[in-house]
Structure formats: C-alpha cells, structure tokens
C-alpha atoms as a PDB file:
ATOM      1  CA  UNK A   1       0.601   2.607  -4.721  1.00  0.00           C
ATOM      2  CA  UNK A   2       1.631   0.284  -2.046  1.00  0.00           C
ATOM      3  CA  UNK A   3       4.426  -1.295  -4.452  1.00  0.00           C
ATOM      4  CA  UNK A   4       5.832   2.495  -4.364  1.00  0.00           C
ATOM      5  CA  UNK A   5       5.559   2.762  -0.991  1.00  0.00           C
ATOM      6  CA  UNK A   6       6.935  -0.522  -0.424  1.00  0.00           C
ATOM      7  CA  UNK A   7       9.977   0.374  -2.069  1.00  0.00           C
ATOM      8  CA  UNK A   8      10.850   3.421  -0.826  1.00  0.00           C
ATOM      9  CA  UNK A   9      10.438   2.496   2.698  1.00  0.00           C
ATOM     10  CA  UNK A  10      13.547   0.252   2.644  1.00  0.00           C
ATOM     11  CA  UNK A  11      15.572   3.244   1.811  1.00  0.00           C
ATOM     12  CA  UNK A  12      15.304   4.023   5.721  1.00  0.00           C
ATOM     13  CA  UNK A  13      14.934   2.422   9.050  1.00  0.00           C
ATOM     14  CA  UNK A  14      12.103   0.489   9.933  1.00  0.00           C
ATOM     15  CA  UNK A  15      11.591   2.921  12.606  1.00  0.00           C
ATOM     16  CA  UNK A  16      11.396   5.258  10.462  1.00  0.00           C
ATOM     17  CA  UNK A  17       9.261   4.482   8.174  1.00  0.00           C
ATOM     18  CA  UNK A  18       6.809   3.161  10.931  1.00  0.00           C
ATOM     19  CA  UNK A  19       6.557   7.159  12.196  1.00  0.00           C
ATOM     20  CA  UNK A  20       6.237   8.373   8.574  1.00  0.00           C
ATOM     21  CA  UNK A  21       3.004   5.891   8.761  1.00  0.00           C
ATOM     22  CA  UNK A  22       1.872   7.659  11.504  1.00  0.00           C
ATOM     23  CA  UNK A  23       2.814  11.353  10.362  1.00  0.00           C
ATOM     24  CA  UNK A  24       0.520  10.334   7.345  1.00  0.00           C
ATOM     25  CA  UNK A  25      -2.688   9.213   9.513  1.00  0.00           C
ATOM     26  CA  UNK A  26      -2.754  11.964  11.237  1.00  0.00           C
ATOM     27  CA  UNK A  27      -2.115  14.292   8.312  1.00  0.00           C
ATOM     28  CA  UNK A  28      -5.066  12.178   6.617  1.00  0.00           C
ATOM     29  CA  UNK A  29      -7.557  12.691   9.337  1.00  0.00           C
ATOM     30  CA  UNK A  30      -6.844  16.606   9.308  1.00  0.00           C
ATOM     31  CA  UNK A  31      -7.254  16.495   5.656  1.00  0.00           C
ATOM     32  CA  UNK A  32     -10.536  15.800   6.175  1.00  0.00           C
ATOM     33  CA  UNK A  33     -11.260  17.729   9.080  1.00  0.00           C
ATOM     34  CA  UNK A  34     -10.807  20.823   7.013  1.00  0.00           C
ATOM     35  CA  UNK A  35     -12.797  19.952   4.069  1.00  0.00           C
ATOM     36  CA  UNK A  36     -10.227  18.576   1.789  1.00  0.00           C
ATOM     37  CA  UNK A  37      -7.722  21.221   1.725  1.00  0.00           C
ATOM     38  CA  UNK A  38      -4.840  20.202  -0.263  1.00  0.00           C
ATOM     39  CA  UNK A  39      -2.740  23.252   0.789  1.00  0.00           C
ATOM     40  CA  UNK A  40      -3.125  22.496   4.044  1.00  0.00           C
ATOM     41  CA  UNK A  41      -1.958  18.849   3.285  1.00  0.00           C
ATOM     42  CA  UNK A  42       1.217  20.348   1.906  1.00  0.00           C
ATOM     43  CA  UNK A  43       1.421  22.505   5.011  1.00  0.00           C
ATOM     44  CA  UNK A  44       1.396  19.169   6.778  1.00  0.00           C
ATOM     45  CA  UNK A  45       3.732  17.570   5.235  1.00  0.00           C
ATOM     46  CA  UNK A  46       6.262  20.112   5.241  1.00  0.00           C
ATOM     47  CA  UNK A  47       6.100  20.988   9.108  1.00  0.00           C
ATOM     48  CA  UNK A  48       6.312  17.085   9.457  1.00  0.00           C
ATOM     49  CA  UNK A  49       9.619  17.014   8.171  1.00  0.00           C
ATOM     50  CA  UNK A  50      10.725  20.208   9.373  1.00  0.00           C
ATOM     51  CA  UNK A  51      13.635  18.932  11.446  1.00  0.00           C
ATOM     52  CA  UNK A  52      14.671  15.736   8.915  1.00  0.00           C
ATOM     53  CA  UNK A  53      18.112  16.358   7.666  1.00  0.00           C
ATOM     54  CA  UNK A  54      18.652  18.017   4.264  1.00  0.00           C
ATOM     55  CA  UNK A  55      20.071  14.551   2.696  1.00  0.00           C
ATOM     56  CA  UNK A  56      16.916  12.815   3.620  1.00  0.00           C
ATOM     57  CA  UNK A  57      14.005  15.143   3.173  1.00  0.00           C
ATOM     58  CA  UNK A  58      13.593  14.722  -0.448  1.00  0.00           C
ATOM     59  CA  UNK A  59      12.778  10.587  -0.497  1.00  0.00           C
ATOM     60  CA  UNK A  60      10.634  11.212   2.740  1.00  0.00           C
ATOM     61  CA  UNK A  61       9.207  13.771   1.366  1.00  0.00           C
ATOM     62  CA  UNK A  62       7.924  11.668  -1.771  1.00  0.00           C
ATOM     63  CA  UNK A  63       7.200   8.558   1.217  1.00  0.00           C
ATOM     64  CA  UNK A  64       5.145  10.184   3.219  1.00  0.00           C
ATOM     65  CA  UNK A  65       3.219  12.244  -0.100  1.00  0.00           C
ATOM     66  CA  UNK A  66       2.568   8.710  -0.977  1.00  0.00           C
ATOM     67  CA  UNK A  67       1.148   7.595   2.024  1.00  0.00           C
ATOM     68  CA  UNK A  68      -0.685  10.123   2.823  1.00  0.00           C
ATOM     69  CA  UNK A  69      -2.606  10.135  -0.459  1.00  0.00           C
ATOM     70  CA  UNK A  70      -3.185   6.215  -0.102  1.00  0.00           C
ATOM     71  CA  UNK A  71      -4.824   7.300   3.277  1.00  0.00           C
ATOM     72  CA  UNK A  72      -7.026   9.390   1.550  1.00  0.00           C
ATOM     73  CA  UNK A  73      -8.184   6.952  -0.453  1.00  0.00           C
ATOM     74  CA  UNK A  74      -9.114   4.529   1.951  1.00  0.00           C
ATOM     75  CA  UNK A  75     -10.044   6.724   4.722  1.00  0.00           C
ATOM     76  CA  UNK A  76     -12.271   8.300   1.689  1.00  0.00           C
ATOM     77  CA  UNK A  77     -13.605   4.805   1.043  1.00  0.00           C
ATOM     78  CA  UNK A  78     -14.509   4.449   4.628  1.00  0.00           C
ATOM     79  CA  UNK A  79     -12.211   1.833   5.072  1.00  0.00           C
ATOM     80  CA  UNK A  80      -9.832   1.005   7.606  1.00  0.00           C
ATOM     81  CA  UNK A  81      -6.260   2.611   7.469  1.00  0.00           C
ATOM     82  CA  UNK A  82      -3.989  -0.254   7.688  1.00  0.00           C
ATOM     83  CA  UNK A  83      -0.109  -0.169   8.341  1.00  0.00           C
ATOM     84  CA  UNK A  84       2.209  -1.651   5.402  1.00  0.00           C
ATOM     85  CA  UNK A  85       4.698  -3.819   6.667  1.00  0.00           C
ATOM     86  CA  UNK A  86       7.964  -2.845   4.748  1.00  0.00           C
ATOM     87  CA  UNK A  87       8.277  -6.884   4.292  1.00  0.00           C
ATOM     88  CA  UNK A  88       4.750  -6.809   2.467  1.00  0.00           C
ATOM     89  CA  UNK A  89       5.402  -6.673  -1.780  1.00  0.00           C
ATOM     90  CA  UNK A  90       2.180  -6.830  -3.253  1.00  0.00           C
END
C-alpha cells in the first residue's frame, strides 16, 4: 500500500500531500471513535475534499482512500501512524 501511495503523491505538491496525511489521521482516529463506521469514513472523506477543485478531486480522492485505510491498519495494530515521505519507495 505504501508503493500506491507513494506514487500517487507525486502527482501533487508536497504540501499537499503532507495535509492529505493529516486529513487521513484524523479521519482514522474518528473511524474508530465511532465504532468502525465505514459510512462515516466516506462522509469524511468527502467533506475533506469538499472545496478541492473538480480536476483534482478524483486522484485525491483515491490518495487520501488509501491512506486512510493504511491508518486503519496500523492504528488497528496499535502501532504508531507514521508519515510517508513522498521520497520513500519501498
């Protein structure tokens, strides 16, 4: 998953892509606040790119899916969520 994710995030600024990160730890933590609610996630996700431009919604969309659900994962785990560094390729 972080190949994916490593991909897509040089399709945008590094700025970007560091807020997406952020966007998806927060929509991680509230996924588990409410019990695992996957509509909610998708609730999330949408009202996080609410105000992204048409032409970009669709890949950020799919980026921040992705990182979200690798959250999941390791917050699930009860590991540590760690950043990916757009330069990391693993």
């Amino acid at each position: 998953m972080t190949t994916v994710i490593n991909k897509l995030s040089h399709l945008m600024p590094k700025l970007r892509f560091e807020e997406l990160q952020n966007t998806a730890r927060q929509i991680c933590y509230r996924y588990f606040e409410v019990d695992g609610d996957f509509s909610q996630l998708y609730e999330d996700v949408d009202d996080a790119l609410a105000t992204t431009p048409d032409e970009h919604k669709e890949q950020e969309k799919m980026l921040l899916h992705f990182l979200v659900y690798r959250n999941i994962q390791r917050y699930g785990k009860g590991e540590e969520l760690t950043d990916i560094s757009p330069e990391e390729d693993q």
